[in-house]
C-alpha atoms as a PDB file:
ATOM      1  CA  UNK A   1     -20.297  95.839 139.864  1.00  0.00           C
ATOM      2  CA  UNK A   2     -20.383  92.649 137.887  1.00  0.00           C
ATOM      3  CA  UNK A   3     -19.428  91.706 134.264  1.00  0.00           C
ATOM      4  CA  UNK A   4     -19.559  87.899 132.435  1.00  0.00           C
ATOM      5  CA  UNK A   5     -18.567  87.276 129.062  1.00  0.00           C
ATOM      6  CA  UNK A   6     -15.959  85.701 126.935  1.00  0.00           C
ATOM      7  CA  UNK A   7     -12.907  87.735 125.516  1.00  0.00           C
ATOM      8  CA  UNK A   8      -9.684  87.155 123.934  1.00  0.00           C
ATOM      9  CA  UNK A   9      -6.496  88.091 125.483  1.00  0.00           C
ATOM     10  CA  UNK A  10      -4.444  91.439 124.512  1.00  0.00           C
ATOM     11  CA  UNK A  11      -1.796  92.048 127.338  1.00  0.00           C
ATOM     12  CA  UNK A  12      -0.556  90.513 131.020  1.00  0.00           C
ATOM     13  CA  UNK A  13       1.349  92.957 133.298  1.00  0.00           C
ATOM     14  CA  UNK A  14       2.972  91.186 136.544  1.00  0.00           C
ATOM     15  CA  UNK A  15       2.156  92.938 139.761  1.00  0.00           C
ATOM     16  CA  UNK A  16       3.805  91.474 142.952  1.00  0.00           C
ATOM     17  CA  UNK A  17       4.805  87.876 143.434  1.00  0.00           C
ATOM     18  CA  UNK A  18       1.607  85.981 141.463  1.00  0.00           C
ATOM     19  CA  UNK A  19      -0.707  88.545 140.578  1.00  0.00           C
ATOM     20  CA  UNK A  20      -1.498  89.430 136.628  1.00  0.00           C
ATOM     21  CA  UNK A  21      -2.883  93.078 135.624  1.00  0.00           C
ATOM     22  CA  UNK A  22      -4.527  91.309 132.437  1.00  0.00           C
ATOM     23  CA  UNK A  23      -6.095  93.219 129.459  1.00  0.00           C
ATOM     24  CA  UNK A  24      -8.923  91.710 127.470  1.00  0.00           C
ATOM     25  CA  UNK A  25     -10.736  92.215 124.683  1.00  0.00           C
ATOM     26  CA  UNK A  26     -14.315  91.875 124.299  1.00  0.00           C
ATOM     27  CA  UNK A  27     -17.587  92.533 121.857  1.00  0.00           C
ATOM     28  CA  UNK A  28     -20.082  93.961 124.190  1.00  0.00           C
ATOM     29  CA  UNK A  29     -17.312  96.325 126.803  1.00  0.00           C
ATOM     30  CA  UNK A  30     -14.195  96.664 124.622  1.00  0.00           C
ATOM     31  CA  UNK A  31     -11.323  97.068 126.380  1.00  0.00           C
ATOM     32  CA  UNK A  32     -11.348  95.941 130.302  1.00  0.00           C
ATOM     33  CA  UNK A  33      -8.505  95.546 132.834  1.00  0.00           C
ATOM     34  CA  UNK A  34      -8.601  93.327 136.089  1.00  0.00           C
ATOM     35  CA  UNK A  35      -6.657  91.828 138.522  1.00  0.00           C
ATOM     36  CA  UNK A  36      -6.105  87.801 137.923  1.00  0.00           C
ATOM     37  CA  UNK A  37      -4.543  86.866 141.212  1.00  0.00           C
ATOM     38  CA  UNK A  38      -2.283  83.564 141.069  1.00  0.00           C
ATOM     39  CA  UNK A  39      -2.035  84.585 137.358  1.00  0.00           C
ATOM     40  CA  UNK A  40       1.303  84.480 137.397  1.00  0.00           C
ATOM     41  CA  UNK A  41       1.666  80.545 137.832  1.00  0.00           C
ATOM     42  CA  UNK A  42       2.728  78.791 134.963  1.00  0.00           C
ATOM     43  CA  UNK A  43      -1.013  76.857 134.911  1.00  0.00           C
ATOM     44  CA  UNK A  44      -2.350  80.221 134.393  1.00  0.00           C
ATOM     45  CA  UNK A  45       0.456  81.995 132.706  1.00  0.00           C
ATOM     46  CA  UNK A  46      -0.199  79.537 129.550  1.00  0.00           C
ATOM     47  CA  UNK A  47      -3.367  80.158 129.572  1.00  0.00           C
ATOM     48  CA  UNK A  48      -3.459  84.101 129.659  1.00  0.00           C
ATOM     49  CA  UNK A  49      -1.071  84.447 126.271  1.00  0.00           C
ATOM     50  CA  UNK A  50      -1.769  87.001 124.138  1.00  0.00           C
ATOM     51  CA  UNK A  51      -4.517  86.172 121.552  1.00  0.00           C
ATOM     52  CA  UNK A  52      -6.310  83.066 123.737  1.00  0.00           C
ATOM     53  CA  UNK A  53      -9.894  82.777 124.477  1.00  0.00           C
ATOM     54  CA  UNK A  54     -11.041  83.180 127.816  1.00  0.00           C
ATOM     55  CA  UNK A  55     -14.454  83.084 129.804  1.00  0.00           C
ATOM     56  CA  UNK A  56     -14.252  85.640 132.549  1.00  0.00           C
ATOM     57  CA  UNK A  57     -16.280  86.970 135.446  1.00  0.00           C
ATOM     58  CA  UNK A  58     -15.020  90.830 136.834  1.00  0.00           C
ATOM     59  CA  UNK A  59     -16.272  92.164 139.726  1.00  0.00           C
ATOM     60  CA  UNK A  60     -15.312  95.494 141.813  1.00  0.00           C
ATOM     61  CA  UNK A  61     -16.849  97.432 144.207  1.00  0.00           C
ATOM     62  CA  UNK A  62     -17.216 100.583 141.921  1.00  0.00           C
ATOM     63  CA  UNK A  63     -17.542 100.473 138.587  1.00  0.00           C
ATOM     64  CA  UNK A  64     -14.185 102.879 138.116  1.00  0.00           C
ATOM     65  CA  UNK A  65     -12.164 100.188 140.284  1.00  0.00           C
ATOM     66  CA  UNK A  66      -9.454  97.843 138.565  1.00  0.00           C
ATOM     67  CA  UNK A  67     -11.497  95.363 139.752  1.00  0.00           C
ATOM     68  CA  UNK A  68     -10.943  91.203 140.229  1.00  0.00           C
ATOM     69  CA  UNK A  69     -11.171  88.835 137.047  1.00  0.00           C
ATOM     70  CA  UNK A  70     -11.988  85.116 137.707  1.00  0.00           C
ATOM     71  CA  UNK A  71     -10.435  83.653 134.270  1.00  0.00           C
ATOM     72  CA  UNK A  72     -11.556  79.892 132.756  1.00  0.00           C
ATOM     73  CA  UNK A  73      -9.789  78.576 129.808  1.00  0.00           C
ATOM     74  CA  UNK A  74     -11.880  79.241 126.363  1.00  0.00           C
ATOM     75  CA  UNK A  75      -9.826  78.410 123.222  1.00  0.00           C
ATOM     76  CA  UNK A  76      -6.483  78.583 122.706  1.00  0.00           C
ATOM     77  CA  UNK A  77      -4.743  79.667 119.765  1.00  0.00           C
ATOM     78  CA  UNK A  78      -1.449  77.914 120.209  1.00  0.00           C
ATOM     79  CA  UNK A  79      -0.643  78.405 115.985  1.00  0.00           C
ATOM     80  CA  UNK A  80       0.108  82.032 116.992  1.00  0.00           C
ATOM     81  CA  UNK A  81       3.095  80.842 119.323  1.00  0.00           C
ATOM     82  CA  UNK A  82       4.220  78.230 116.435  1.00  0.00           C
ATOM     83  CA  UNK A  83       6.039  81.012 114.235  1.00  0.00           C
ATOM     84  CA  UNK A  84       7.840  83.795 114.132  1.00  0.00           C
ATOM     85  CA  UNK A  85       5.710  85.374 111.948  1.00  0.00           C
ATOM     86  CA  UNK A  86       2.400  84.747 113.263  1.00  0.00           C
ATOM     87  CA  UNK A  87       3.765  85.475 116.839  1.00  0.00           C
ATOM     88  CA  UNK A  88       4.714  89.176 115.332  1.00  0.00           C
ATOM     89  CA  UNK A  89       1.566  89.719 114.137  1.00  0.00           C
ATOM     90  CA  UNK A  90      -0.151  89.013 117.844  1.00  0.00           C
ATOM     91  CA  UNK A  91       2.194  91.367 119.280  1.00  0.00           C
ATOM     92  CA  UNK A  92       1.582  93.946 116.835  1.00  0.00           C
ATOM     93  CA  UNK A  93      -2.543  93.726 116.719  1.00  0.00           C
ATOM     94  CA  UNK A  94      -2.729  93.342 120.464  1.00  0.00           C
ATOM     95  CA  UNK A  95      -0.380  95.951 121.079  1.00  0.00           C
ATOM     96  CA  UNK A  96      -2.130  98.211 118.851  1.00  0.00           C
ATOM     97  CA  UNK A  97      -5.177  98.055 120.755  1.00  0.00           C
ATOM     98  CA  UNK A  98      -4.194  98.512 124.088  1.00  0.00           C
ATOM     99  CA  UNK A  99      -2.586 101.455 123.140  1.00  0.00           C
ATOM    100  CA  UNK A 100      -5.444 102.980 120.887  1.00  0.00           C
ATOM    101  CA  UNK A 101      -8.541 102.036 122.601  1.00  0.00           C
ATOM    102  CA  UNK A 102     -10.064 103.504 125.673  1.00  0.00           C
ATOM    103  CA  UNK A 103     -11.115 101.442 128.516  1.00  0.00           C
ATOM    104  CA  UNK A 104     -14.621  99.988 128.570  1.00  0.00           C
ATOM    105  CA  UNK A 105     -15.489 101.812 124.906  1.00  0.00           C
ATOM    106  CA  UNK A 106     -17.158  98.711 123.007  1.00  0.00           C
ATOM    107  CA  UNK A 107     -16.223  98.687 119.105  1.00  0.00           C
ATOM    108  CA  UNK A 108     -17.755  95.157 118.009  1.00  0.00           C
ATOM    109  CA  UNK A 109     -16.915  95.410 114.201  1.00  0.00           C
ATOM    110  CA  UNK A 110     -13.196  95.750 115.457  1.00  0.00           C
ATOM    111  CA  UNK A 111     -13.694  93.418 117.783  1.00  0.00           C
ATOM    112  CA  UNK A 112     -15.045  90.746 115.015  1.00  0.00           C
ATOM    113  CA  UNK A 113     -12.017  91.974 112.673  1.00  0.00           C
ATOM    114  CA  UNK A 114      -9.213  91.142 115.203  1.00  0.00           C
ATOM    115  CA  UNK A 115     -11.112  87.407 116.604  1.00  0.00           C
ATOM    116  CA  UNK A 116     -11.058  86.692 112.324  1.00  0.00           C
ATOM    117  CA  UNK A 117      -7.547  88.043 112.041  1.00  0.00           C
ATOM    118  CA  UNK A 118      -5.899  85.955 115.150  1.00  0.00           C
ATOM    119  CA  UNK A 119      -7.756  83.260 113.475  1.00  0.00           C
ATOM    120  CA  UNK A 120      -6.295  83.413 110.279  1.00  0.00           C
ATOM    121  CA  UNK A 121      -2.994  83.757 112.357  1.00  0.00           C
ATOM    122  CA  UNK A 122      -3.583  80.696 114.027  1.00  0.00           C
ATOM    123  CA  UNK A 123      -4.635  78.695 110.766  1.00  0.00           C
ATOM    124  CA  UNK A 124      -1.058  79.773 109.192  1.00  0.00           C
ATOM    125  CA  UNK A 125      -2.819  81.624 106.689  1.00  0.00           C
ATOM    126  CA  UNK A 126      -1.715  83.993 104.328  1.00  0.00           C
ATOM    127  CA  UNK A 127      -2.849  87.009 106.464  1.00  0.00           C
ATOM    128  CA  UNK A 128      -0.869  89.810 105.394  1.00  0.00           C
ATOM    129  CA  UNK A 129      -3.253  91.861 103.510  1.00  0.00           C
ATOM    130  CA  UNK A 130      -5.761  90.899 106.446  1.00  0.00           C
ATOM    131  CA  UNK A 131      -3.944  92.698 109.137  1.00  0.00           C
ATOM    132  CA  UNK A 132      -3.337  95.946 106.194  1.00  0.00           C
ATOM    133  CA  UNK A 133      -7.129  95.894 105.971  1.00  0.00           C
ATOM    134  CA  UNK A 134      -7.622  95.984 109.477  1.00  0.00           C
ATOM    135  CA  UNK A 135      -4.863  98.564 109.966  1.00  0.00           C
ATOM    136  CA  UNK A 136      -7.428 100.159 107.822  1.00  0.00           C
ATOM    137  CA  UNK A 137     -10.451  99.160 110.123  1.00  0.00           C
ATOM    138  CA  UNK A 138      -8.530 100.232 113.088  1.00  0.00           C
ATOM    139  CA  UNK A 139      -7.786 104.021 112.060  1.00  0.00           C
ATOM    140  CA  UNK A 140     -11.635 104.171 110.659  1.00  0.00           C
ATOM    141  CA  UNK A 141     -13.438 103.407 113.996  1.00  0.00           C
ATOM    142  CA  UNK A 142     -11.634 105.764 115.794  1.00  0.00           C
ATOM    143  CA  UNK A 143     -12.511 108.777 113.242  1.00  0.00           C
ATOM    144  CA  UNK A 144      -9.622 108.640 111.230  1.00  0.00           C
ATOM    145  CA  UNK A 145     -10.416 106.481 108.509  1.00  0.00           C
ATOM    146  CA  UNK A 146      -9.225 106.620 105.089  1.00  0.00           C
ATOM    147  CA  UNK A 147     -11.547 107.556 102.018  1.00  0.00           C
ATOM    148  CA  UNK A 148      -9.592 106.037  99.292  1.00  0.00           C
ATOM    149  CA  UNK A 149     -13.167 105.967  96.689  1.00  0.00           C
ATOM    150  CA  UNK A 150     -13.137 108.818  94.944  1.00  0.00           C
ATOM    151  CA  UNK A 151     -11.075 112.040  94.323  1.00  0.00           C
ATOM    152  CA  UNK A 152     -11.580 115.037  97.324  1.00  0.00           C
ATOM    153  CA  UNK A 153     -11.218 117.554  94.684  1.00  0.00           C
ATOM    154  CA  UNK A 154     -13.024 116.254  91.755  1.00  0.00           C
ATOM    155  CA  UNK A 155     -15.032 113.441  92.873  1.00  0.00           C
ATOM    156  CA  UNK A 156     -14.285 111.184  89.857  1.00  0.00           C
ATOM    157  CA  UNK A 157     -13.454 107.429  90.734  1.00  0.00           C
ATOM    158  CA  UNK A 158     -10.924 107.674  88.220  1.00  0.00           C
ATOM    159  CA  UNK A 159      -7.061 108.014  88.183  1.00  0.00           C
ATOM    160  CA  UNK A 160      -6.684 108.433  91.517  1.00  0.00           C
ATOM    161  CA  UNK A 161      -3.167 108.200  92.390  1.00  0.00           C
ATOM    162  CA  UNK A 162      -2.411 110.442  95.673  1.00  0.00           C
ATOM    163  CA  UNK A 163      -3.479 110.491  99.212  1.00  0.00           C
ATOM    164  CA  UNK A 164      -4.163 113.807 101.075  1.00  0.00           C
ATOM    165  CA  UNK A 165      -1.409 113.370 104.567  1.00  0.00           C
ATOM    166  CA  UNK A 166      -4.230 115.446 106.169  1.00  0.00           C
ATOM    167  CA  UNK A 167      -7.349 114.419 104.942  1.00  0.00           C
ATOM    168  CA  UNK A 168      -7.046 110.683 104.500  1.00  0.00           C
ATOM    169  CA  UNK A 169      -8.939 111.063 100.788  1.00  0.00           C
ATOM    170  CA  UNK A 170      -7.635 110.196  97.928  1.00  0.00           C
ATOM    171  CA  UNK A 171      -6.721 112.639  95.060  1.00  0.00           C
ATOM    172  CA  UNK A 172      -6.466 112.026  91.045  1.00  0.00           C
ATOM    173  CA  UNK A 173      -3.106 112.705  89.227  1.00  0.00           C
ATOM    174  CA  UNK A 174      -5.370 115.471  87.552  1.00  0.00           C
ATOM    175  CA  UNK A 175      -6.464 117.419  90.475  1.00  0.00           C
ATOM    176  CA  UNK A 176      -3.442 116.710  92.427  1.00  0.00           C
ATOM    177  CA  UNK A 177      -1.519 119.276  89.968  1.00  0.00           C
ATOM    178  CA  UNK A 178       1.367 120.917  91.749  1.00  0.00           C
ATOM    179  CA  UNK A 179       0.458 119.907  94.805  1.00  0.00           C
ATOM    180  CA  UNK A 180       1.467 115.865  93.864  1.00  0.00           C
ATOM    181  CA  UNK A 181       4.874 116.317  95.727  1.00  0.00           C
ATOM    182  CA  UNK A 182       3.162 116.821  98.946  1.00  0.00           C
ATOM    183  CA  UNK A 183       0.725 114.081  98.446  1.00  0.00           C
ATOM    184  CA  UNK A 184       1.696 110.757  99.280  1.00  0.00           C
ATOM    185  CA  UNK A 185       1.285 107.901  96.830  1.00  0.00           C
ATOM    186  CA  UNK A 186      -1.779 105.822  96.432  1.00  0.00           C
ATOM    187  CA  UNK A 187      -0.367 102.156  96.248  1.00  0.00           C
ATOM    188  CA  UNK A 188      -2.247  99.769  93.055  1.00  0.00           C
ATOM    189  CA  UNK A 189      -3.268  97.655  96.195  1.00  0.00           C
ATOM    190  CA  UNK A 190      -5.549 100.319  97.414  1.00  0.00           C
ATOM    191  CA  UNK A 191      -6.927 101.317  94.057  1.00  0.00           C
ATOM    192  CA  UNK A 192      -4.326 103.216  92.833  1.00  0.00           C
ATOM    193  CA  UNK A 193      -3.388 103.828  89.129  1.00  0.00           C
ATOM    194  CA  UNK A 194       0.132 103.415  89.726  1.00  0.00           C
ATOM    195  CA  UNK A 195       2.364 100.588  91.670  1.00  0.00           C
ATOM    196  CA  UNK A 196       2.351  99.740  94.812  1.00  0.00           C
ATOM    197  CA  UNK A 197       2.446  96.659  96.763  1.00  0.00           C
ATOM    198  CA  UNK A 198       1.940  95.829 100.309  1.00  0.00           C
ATOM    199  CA  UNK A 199       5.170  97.720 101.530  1.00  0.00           C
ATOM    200  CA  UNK A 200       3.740 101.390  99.912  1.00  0.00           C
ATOM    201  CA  UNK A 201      -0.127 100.086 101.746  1.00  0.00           C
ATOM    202  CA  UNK A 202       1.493  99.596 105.207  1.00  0.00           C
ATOM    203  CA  UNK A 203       3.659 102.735 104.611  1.00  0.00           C
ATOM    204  CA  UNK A 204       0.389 104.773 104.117  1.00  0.00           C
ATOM    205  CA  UNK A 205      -1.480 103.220 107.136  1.00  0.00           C
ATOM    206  CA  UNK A 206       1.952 103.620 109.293  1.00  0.00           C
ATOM    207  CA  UNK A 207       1.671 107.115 108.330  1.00  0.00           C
ATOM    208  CA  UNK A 208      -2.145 108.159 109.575  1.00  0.00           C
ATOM    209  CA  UNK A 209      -1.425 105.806 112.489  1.00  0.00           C
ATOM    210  CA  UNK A 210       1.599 107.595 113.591  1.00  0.00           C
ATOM    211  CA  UNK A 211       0.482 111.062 112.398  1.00  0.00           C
ATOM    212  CA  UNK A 212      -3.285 110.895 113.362  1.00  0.00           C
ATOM    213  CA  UNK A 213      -3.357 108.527 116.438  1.00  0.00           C
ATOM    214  CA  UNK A 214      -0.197 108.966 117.855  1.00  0.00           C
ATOM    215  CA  UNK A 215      -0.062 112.143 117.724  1.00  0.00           C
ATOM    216  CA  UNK A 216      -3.876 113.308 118.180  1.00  0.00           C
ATOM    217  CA  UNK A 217      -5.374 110.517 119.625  1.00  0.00           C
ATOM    218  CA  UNK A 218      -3.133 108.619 122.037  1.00  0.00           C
ATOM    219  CA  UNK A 219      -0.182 111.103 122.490  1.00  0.00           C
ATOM    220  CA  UNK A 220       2.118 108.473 122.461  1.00  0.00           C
ATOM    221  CA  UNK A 221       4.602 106.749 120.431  1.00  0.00           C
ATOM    222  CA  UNK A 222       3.182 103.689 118.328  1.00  0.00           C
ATOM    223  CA  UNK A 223       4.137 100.635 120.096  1.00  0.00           C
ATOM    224  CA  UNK A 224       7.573  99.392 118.943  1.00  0.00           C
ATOM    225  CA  UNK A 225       6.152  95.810 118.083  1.00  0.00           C
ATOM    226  CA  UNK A 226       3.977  97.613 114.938  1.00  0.00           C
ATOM    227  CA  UNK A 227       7.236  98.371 113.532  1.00  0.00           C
ATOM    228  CA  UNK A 228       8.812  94.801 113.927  1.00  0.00           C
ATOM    229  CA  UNK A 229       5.786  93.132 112.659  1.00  0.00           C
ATOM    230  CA  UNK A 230       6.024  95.243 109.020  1.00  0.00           C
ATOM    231  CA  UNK A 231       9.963  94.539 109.625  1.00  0.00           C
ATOM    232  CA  UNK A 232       9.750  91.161 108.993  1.00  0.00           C
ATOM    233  CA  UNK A 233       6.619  91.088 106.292  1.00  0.00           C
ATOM    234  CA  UNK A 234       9.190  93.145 104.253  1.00  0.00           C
ATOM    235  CA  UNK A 235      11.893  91.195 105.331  1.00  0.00           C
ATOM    236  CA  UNK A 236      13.860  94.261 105.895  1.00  0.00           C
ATOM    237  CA  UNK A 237      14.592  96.617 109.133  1.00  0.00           C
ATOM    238  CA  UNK A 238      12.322  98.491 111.281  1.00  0.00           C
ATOM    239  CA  UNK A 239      11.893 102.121 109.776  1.00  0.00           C
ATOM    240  CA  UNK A 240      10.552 104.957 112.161  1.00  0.00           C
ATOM    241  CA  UNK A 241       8.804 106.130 109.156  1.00  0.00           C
ATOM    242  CA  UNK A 242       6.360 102.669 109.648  1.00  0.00           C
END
């Protein structure tokens, strides 16, 4: 079994003295793991960071095998080792992934989300709302996407004000009734009537991604570096609740 392609970088595990488990990310396979032997050299090391470019060849026996990467350098993105922020957000997006994402599923809209988001990392962009909207992106190509449009009840495009912690759909302060204390809050950002900022937008995602993929989907807690990232956006303290 063969594979060639280009891919960027999500996560390097050390196994024995040299050797690099490395996670990639590509278009056309999705997630793929290999072995990178000597990838544990500092040559190599630099070049397998989280977020880089790469041009790879895997190969392996059968096609469920770990299997062998060869690994040239691509492009590097060395603006997301330059701050503190934009090293938090690689952490967080490439952490994300390799927790959510099955081996070998392709998802190439994701895929093109995250290579524009690192880029805007890289650039020292403003990328906040970027990596909310691809929160978003995230939780919607693995089935558990957010209809924030129109109301679930009603289906008027106006007022709405209230998310369904089930559902994912947004509801109107009409139709929400009685039932608005166990809605949660539509944030202004999102199309809400209300306020809302970033904090309330990455509070909603955190809360689908916790209760939807962590606990449906992957089974396990989100990865700690998710919680950091929104940490220091907010300039405040991690919050299990994110």
């Amino acid at each position: 079994m063969e594979w060639n392609g280009e891919a960027s970088v999500m996560t390097g595990q050390r196994h024995g003295e040299n050797a690099v488990i490395l996670t990639v990310l590509t278009r056309e396979a999705g997630l793929m793991r290999g072995l990178v032997p000597g990838g544990a050299s500092a040559r190599r090391a630099a070049m397998l960071q989280p977020g880089n470019r790469v041009s790879l060849r895997w190969r392996a026996r059968l096609e469920d095998q770990l299997g062998t990467f060869a690994v040239e350098p691509g492009r590097a993105r060395p603006g997301l080792i330059a701050g503190a922020n934009a090293l938090a957000g690689v952490n967080a997006v490439t952490a994300l992934l390799a927790w959510a994402l099955p081996e070998r599923d392709p998802h190439p809209r994701l895929t093109d989300a995250t290579e524009a988001l690192l880029d805007l990392m890289d650039a020292g962009a403003d990328w906040s709302e970027d990596y909310l909207r691809w929160e978003m992106r995230l939780l919607d190509e693995l089935g558990f996407g957010l209809d924030l449009t129109r109301c679930a009840v009603t289906g008027t495009r106006e007022g709405l004000a209230y998310v369904s912690p089930r559902s994912g759909r947004a509801v109107s302060a009409q139709a929400a009734g009685d039932w608005a204390p166990r809605l949660l809050p539509l944030p202004a950002m999102l199309g809400g009537r209300g306020n809302g900022g970033l904090t309330d937008a990455l509070a909603l995602t955190g809360h689908f991604l916790h209760a939807r993929l962590a606990e449906i989907h992957a089974g396990r807690p989100l990865p700690a570096a998710r919680a950091r990232l929104v940490a220091r956006l907010m300039g405040s303290q991690p919050s299990s609740e994110w």
